[in-house]
C-alpha atoms as a PDB file:
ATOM      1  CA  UNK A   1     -17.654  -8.035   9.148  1.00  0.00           C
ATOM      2  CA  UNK A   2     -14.268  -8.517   7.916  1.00  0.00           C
ATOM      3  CA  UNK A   3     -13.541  -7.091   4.217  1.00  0.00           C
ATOM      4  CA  UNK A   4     -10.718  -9.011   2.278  1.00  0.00           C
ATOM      5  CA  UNK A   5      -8.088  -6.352   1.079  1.00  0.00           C
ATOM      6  CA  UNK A   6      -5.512  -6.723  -1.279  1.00  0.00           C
ATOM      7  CA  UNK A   7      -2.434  -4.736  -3.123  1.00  0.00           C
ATOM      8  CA  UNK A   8      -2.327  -5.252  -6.868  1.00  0.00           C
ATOM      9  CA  UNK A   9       0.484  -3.822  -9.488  1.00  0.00           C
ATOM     10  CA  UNK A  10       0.649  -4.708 -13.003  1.00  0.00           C
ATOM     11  CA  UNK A  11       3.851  -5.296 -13.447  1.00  0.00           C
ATOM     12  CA  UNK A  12       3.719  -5.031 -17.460  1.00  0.00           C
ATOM     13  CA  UNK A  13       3.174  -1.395 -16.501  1.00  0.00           C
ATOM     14  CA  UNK A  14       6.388  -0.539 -14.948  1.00  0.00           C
ATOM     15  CA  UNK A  15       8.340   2.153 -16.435  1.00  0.00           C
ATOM     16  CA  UNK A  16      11.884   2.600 -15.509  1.00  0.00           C
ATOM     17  CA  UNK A  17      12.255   6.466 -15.487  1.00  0.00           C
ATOM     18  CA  UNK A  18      13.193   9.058 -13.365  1.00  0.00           C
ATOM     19  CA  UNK A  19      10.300   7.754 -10.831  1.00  0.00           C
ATOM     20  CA  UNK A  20       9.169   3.973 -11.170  1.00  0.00           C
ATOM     21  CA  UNK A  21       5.637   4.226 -12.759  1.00  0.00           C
ATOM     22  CA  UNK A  22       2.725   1.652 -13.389  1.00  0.00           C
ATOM     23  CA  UNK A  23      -0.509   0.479 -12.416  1.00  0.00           C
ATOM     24  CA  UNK A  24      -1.395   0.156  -8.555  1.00  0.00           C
ATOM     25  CA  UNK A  25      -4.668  -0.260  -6.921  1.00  0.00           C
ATOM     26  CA  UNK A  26      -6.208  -1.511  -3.913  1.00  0.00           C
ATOM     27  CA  UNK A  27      -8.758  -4.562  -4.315  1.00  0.00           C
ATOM     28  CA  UNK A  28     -11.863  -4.218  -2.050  1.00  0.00           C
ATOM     29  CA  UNK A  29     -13.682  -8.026  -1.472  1.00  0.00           C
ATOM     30  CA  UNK A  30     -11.838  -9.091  -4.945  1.00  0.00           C
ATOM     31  CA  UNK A  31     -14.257  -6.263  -6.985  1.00  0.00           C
ATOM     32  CA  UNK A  32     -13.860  -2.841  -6.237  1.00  0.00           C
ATOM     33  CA  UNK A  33     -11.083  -1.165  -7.192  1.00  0.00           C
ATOM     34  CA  UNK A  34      -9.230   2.068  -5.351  1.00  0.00           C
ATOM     35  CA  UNK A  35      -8.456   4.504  -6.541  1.00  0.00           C
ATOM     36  CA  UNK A  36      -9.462   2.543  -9.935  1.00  0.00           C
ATOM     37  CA  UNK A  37      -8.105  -0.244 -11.684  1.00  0.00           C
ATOM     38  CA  UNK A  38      -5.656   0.603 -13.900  1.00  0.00           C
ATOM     39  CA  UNK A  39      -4.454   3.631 -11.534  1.00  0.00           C
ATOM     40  CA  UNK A  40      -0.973   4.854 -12.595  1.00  0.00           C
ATOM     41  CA  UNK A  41       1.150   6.080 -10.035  1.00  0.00           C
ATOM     42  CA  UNK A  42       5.019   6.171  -8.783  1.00  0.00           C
ATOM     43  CA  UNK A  43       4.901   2.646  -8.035  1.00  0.00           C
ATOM     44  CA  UNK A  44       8.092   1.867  -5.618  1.00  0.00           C
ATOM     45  CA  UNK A  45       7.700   5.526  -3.793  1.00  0.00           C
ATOM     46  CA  UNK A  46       4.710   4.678  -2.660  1.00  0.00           C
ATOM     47  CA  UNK A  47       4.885   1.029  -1.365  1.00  0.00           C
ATOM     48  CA  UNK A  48       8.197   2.213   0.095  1.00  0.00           C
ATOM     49  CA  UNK A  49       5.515   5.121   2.325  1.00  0.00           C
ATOM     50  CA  UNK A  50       2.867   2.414   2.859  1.00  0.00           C
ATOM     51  CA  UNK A  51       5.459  -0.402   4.047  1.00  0.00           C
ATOM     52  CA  UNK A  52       6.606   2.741   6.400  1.00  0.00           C
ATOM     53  CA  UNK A  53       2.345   3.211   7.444  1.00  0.00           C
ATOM     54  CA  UNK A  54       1.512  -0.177   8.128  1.00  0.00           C
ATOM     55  CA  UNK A  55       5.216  -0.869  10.496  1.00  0.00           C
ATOM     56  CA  UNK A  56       3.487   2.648  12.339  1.00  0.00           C
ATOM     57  CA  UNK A  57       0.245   0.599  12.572  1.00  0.00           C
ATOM     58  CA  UNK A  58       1.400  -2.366  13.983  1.00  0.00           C
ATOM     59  CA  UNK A  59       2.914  -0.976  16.858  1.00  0.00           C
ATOM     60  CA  UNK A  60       0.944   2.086  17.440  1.00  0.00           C
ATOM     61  CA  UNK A  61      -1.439   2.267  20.401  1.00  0.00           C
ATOM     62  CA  UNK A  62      -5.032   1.992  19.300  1.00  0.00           C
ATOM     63  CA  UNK A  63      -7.167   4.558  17.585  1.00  0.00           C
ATOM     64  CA  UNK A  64      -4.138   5.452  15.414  1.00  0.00           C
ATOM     65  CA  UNK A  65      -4.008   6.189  11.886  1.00  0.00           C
ATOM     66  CA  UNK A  66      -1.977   6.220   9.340  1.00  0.00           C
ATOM     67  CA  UNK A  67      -1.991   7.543   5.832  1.00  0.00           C
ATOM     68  CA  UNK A  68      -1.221   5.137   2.957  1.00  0.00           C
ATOM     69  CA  UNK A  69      -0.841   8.327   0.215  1.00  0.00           C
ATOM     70  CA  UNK A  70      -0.715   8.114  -3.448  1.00  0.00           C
ATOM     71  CA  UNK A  71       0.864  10.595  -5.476  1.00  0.00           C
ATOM     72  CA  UNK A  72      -0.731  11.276  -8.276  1.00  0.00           C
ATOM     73  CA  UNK A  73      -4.276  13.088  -7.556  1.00  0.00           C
ATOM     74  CA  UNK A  74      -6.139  12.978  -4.096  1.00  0.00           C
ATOM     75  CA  UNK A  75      -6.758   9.711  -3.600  1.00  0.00           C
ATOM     76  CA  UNK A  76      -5.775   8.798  -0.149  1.00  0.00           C
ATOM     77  CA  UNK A  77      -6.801   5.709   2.084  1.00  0.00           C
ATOM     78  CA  UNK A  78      -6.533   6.762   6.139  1.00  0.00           C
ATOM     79  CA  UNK A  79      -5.993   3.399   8.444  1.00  0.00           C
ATOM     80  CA  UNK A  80      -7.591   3.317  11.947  1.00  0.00           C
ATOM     81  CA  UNK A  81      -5.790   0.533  14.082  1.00  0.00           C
ATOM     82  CA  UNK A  82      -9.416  -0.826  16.018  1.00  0.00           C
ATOM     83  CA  UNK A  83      -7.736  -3.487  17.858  1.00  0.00           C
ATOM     84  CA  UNK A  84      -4.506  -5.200  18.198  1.00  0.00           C
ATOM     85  CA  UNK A  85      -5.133  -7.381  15.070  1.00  0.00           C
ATOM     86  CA  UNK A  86      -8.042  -5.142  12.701  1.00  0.00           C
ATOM     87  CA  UNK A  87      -7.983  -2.000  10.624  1.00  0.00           C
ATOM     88  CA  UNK A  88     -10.549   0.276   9.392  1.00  0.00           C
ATOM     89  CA  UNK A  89      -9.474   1.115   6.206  1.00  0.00           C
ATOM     90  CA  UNK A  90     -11.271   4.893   4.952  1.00  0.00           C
ATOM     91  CA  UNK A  91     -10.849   5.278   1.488  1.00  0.00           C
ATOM     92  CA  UNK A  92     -11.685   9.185   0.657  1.00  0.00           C
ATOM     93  CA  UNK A  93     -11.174  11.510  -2.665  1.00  0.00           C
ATOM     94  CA  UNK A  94     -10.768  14.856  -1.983  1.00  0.00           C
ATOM     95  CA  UNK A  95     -12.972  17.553  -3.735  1.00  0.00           C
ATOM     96  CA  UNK A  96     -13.289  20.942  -3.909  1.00  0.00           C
ATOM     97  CA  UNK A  97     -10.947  21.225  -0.674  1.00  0.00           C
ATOM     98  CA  UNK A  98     -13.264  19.206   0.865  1.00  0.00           C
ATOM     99  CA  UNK A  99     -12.299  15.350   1.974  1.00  0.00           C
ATOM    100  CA  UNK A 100     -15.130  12.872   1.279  1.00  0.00           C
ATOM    101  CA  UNK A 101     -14.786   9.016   2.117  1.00  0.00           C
ATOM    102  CA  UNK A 102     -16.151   6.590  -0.703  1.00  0.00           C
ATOM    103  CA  UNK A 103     -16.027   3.777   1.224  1.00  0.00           C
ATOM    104  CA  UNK A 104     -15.084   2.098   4.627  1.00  0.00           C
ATOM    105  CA  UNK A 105     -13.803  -1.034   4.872  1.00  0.00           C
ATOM    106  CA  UNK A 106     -12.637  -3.121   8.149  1.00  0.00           C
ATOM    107  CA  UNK A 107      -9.424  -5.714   7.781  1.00  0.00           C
ATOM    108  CA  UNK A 108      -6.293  -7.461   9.080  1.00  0.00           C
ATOM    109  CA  UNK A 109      -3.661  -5.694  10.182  1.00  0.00           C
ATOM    110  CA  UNK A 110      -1.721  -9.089   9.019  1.00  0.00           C
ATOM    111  CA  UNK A 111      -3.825  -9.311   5.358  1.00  0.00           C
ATOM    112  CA  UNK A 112      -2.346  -5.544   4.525  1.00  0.00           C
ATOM    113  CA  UNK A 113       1.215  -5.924   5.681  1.00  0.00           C
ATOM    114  CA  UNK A 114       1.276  -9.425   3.983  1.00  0.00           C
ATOM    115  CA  UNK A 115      -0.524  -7.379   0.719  1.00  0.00           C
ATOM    116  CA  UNK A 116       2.059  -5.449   0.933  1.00  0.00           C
ATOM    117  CA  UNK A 117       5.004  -7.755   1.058  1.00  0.00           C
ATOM    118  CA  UNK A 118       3.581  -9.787  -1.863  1.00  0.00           C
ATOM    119  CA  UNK A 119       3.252  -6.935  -4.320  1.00  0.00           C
ATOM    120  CA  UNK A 120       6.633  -4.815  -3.207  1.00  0.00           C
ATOM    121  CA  UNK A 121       8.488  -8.736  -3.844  1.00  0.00           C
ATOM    122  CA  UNK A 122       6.594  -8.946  -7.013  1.00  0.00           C
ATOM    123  CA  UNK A 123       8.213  -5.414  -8.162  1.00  0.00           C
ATOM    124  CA  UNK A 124      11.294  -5.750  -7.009  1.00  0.00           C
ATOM    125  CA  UNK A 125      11.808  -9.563  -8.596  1.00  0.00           C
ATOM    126  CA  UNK A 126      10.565  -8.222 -12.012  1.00  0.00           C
ATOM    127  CA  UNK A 127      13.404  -5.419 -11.843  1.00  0.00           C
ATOM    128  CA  UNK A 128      15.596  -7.532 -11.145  1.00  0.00           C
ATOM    129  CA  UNK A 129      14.700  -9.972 -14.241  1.00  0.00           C
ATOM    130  CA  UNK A 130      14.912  -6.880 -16.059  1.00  0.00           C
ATOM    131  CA  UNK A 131      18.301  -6.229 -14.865  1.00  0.00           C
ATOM    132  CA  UNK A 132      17.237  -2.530 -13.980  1.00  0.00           C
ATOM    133  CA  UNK A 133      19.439  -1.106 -11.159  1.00  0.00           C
ATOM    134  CA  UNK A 134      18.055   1.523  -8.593  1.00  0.00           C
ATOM    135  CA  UNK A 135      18.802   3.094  -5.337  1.00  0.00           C
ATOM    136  CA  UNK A 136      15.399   3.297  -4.775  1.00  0.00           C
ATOM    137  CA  UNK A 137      14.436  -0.224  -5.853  1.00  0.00           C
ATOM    138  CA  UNK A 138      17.425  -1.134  -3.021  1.00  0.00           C
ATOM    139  CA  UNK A 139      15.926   0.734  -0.490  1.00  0.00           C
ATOM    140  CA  UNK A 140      12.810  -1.103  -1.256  1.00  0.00           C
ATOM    141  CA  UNK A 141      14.203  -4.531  -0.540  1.00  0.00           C
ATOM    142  CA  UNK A 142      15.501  -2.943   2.860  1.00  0.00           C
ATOM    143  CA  UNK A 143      12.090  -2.197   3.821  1.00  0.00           C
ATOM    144  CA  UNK A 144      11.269  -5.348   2.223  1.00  0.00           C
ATOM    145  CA  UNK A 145      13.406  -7.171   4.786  1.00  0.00           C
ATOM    146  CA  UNK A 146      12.908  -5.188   7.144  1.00  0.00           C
ATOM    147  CA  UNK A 147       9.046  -5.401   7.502  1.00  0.00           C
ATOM    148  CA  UNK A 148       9.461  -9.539   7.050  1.00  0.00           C
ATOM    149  CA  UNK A 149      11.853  -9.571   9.968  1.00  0.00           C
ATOM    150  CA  UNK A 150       9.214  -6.728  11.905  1.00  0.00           C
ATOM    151  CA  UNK A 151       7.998  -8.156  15.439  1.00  0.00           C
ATOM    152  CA  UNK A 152       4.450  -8.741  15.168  1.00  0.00           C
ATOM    153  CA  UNK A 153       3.081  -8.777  19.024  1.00  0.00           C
ATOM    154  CA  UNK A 154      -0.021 -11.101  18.616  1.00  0.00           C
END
């Protein structure tokens, strides 16, 4: 079965610093939260990786995985490619050296790529509202464009 998966940042948490911070989370069937809700991490660093992870998925061969890596603590989610259109998503902690998976989900390839578009849009129209300027906010909207414009085989 199918779990719906979705990217959410607040945006009213985005710091403009030396790193882009604020609160990012995956949304497991629309009530679990990973890491947590309300997880504060380098925002635009790491949509920039996971737009990089899920262009790797889509045309990897199967049994592939990705990372999509947070920065701040262990979290990490790993991203089997099953079949030419489905994930399995692994979301793991690690503790005490020792990885340990809190939950497995299966999804779209097309529902996380389209996640990720939304949210990485989201962040880059509220910078520029804010009138912030940032080479890594542009490189962003490359990937942006670049993962709109992506060839998607099925």
């Amino acid at each position: 079965m199918k779990q719906h998966i979705s990217i959410e940042v607040d945006l009213e948490t985005l710091e403009n610093r030396q790193n882009v911070t604020g609160n990012i989370h995956f949304v497991i069937d629309y009530h679990r939260y990973f890491p947590e809700e309300g997880w504060s991490d380098f925002v635009v660093t790491i949509l920039t990786w996971w737009i990089n992870s899920i262009k790797g998925l889509i045309v990897s061969e199967l049994g592939r995985t990705y990372e999509f890596d947070f920065m701040d603590g262990t979290p990490i989610i790993l991203a089997k490619k099953l079949d030419n259109e489905n994930l399995e998503l692994r979301f793991c902690i690690d503790e005490e050296a020792k990885r340990r998976v809190i939950l497995t989900a299966n999804c779209s390839i097309i529902e996380v790529r389209d996640s990720i578009l939304s949210v990485s849009k989201k962040v880059i129209r509220s910078f520029e509202r804010k009138k912030w300027k940032r080479e890594d906010i542009d490189e962003l909207k490359d990937l942006v464009l670049s993962l709109e414009r992506f060839p998607f085989p099925y």
